[in-house]
PDB file of N, CA and C in Angstrom:
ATOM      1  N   UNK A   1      38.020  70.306 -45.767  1.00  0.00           N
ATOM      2  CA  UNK A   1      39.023  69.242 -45.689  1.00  0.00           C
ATOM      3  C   UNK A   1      40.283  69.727 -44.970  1.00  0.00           C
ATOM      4  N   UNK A   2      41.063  70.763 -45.289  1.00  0.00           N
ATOM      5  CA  UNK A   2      41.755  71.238 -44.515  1.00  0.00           C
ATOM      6  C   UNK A   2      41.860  71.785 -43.025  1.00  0.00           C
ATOM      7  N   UNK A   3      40.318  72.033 -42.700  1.00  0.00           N
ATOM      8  CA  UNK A   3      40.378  71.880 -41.306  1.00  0.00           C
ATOM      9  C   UNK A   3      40.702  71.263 -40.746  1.00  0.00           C
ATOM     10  N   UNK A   4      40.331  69.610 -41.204  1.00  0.00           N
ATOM     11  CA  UNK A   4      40.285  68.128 -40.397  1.00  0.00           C
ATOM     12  C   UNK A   4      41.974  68.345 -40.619  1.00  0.00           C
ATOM     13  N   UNK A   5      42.640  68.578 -41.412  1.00  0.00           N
ATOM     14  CA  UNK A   5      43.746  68.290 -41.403  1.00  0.00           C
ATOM     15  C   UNK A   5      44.600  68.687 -40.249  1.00  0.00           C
ATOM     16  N   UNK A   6      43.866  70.570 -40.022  1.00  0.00           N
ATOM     17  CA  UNK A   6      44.676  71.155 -39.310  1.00  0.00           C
ATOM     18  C   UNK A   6      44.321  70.406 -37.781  1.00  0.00           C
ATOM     19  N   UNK A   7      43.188  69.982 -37.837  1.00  0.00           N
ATOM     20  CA  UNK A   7      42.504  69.384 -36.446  1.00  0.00           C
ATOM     21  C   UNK A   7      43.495  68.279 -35.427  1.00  0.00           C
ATOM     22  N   UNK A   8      43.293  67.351 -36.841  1.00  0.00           N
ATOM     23  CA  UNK A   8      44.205  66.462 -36.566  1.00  0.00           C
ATOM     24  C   UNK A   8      45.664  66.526 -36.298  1.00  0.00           C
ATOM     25  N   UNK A   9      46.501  67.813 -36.503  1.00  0.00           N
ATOM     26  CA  UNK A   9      47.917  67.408 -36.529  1.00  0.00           C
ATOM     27  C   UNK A   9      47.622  68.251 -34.676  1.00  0.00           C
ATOM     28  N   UNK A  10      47.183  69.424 -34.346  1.00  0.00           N
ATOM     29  CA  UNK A  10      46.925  69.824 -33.088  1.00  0.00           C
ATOM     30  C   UNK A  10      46.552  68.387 -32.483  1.00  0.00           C
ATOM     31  N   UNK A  11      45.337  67.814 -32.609  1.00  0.00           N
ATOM     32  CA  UNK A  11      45.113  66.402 -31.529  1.00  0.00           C
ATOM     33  C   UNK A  11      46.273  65.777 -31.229  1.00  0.00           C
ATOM     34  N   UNK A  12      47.613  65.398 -32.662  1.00  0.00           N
ATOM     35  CA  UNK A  12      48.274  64.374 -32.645  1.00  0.00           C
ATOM     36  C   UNK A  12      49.797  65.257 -31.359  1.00  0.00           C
ATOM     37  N   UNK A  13      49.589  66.476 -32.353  1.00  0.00           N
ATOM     38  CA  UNK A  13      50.943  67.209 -31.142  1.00  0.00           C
ATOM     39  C   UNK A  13      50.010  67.410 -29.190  1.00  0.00           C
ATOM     40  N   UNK A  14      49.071  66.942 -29.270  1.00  0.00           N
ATOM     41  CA  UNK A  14      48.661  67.395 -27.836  1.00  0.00           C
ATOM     42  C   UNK A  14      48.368  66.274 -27.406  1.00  0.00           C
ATOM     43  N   UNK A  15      48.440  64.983 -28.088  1.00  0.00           N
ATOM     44  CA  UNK A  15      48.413  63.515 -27.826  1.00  0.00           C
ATOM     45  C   UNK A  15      50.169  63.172 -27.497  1.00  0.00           C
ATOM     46  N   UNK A  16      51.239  63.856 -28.306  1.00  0.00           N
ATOM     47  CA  UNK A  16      52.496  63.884 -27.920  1.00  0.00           C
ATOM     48  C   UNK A  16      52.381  64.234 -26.628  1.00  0.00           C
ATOM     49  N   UNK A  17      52.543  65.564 -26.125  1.00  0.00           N
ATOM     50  CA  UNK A  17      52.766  66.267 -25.081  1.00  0.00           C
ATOM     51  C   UNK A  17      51.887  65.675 -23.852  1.00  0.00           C
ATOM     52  N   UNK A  18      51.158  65.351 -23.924  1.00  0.00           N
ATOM     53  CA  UNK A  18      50.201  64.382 -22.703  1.00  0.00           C
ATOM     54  C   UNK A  18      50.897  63.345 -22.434  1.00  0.00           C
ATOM     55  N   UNK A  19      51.824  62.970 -23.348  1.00  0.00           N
ATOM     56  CA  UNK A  19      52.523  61.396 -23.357  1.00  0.00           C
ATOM     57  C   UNK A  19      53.542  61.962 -22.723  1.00  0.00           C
ATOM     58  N   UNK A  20      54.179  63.159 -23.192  1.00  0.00           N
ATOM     59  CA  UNK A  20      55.313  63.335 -22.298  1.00  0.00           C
ATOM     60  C   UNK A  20      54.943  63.791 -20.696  1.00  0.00           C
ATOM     61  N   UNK A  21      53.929  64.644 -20.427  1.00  0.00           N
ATOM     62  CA  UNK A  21      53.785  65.035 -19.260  1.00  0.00           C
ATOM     63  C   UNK A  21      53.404  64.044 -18.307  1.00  0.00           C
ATOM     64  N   UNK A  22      52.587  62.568 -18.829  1.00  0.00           N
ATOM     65  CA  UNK A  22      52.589  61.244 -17.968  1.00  0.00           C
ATOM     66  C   UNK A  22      53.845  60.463 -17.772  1.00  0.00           C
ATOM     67  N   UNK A  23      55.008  60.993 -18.681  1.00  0.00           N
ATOM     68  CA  UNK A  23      55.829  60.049 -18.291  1.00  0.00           C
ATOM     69  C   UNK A  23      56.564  60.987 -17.703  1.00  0.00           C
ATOM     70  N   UNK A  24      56.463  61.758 -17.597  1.00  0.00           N
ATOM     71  CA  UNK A  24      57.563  63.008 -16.352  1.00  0.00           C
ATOM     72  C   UNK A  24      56.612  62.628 -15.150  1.00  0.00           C
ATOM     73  N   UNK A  25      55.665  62.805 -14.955  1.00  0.00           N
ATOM     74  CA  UNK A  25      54.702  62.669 -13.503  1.00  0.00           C
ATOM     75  C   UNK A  25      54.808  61.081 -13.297  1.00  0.00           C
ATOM     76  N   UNK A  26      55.234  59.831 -14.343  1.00  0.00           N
ATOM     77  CA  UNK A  26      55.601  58.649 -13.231  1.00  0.00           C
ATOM     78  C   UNK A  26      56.678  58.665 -13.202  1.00  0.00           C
ATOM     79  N   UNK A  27      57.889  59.189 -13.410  1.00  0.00           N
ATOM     80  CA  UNK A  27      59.073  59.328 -12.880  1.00  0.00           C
ATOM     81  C   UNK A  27      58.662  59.539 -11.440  1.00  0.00           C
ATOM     82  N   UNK A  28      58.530  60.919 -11.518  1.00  0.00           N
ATOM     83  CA  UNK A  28      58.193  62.006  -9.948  1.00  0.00           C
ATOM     84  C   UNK A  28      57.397  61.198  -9.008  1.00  0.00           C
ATOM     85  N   UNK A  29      56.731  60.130  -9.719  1.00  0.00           N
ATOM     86  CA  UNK A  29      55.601  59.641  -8.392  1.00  0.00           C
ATOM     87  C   UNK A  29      57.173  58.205  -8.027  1.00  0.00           C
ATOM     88  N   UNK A  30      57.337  57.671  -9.149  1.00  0.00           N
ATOM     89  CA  UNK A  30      58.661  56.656  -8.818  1.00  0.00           C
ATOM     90  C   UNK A  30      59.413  57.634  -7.500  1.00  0.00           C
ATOM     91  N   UNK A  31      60.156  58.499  -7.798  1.00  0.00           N
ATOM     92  CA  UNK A  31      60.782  59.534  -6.631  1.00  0.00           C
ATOM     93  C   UNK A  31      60.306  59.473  -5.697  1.00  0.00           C
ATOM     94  N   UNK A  32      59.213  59.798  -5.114  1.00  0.00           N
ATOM     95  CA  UNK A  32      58.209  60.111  -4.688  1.00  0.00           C
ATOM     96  C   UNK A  32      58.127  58.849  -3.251  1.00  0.00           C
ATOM     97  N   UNK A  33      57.538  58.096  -4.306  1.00  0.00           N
ATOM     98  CA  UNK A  33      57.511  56.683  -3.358  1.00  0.00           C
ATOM     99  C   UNK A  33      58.711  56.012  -2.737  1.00  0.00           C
ATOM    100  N   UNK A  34      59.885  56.359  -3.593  1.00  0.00           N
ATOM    101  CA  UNK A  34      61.315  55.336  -2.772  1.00  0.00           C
ATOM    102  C   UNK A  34      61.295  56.936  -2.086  1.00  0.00           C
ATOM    103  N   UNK A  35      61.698  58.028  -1.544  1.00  0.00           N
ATOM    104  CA  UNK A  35      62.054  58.768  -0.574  1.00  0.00           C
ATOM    105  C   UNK A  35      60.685  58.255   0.655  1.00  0.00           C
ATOM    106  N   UNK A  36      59.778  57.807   0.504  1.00  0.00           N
ATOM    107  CA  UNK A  36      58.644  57.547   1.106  1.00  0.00           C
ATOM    108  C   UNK A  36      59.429  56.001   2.055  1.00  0.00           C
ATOM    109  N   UNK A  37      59.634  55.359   1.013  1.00  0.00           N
ATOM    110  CA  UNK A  37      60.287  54.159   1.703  1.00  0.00           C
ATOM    111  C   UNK A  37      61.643  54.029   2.426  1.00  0.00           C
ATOM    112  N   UNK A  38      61.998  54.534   1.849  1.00  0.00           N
ATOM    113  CA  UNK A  38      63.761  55.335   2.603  1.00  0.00           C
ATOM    114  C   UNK A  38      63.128  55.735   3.787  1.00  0.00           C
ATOM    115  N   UNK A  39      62.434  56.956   4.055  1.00  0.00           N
ATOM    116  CA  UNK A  39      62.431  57.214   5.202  1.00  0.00           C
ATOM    117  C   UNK A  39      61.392  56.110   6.044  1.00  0.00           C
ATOM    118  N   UNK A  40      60.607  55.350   5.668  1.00  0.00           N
ATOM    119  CA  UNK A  40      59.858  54.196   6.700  1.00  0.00           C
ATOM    120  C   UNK A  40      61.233  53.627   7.141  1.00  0.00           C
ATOM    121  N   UNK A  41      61.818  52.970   6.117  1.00  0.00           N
ATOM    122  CA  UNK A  41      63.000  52.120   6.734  1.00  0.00           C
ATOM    123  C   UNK A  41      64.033  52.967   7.363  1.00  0.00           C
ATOM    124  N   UNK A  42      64.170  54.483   7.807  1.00  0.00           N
ATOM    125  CA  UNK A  42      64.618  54.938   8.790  1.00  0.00           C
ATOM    126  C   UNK A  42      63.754  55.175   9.671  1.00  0.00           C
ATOM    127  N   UNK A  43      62.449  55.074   9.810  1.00  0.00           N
ATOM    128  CA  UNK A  43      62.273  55.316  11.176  1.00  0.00           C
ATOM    129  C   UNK A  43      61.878  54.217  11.945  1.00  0.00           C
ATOM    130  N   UNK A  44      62.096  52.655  11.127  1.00  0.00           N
ATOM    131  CA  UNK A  44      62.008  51.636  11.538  1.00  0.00           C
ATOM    132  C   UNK A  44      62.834  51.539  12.415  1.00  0.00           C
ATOM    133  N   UNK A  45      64.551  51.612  11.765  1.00  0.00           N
ATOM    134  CA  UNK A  45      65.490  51.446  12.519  1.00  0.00           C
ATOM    135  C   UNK A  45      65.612  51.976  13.689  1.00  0.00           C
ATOM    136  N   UNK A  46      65.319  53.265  13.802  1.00  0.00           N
ATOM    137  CA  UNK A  46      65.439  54.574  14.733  1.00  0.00           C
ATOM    138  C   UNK A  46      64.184  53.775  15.530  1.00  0.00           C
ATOM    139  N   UNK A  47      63.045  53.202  15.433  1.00  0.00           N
ATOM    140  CA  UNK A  47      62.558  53.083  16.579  1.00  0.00           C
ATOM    141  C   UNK A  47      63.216  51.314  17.181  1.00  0.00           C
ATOM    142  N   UNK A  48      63.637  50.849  16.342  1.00  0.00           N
ATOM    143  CA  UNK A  48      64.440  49.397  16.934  1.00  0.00           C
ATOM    144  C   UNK A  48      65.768  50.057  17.808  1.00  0.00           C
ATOM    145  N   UNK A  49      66.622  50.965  17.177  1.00  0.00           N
ATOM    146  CA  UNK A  49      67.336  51.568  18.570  1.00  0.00           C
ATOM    147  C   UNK A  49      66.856  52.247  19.595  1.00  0.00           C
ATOM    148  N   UNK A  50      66.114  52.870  19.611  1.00  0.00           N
ATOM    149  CA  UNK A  50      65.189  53.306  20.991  1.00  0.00           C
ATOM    150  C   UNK A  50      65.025  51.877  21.895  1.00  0.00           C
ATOM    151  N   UNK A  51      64.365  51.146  21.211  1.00  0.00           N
ATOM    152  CA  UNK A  51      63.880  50.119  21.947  1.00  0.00           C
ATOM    153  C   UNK A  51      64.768  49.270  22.742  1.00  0.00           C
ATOM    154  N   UNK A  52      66.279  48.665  21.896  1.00  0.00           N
ATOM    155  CA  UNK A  52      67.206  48.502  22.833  1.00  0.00           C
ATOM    156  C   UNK A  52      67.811  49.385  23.879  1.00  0.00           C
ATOM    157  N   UNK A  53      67.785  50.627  23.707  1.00  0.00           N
ATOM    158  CA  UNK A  53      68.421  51.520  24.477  1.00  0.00           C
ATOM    159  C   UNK A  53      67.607  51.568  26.170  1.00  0.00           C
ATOM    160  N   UNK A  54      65.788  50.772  25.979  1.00  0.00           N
ATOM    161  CA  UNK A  54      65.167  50.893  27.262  1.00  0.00           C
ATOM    162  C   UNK A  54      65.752  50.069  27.902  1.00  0.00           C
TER     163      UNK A  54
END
């Protein structure tokens, strides 16, 4: 009986820590994607000034 006990509180602390390490990795992918879009919408611009400049 005390195994299951000890079983269970390890599952429940490594069911914590999985929860935290998915919500640190969708932060980072959130990051991730707006520096992704930041720079499209600079090299949008940058190629719309080229284009007037021909």
């Amino acid at each position: 009986m005390t195994l299951w006990i000890i079983i269970s509180i390890i599952l429940a602390i490594n069911s914590m820590w999985m929860l935290k390490l998915n919500k640190d990795l969708i932060e980072r992918n959130e990051e991730l994607i707006a520096m992704i879009v930041i720079k499209d919408m600079q090299n949008e611009e940058d190629e719309e000034c080229t284009h007037h400049q021909k």
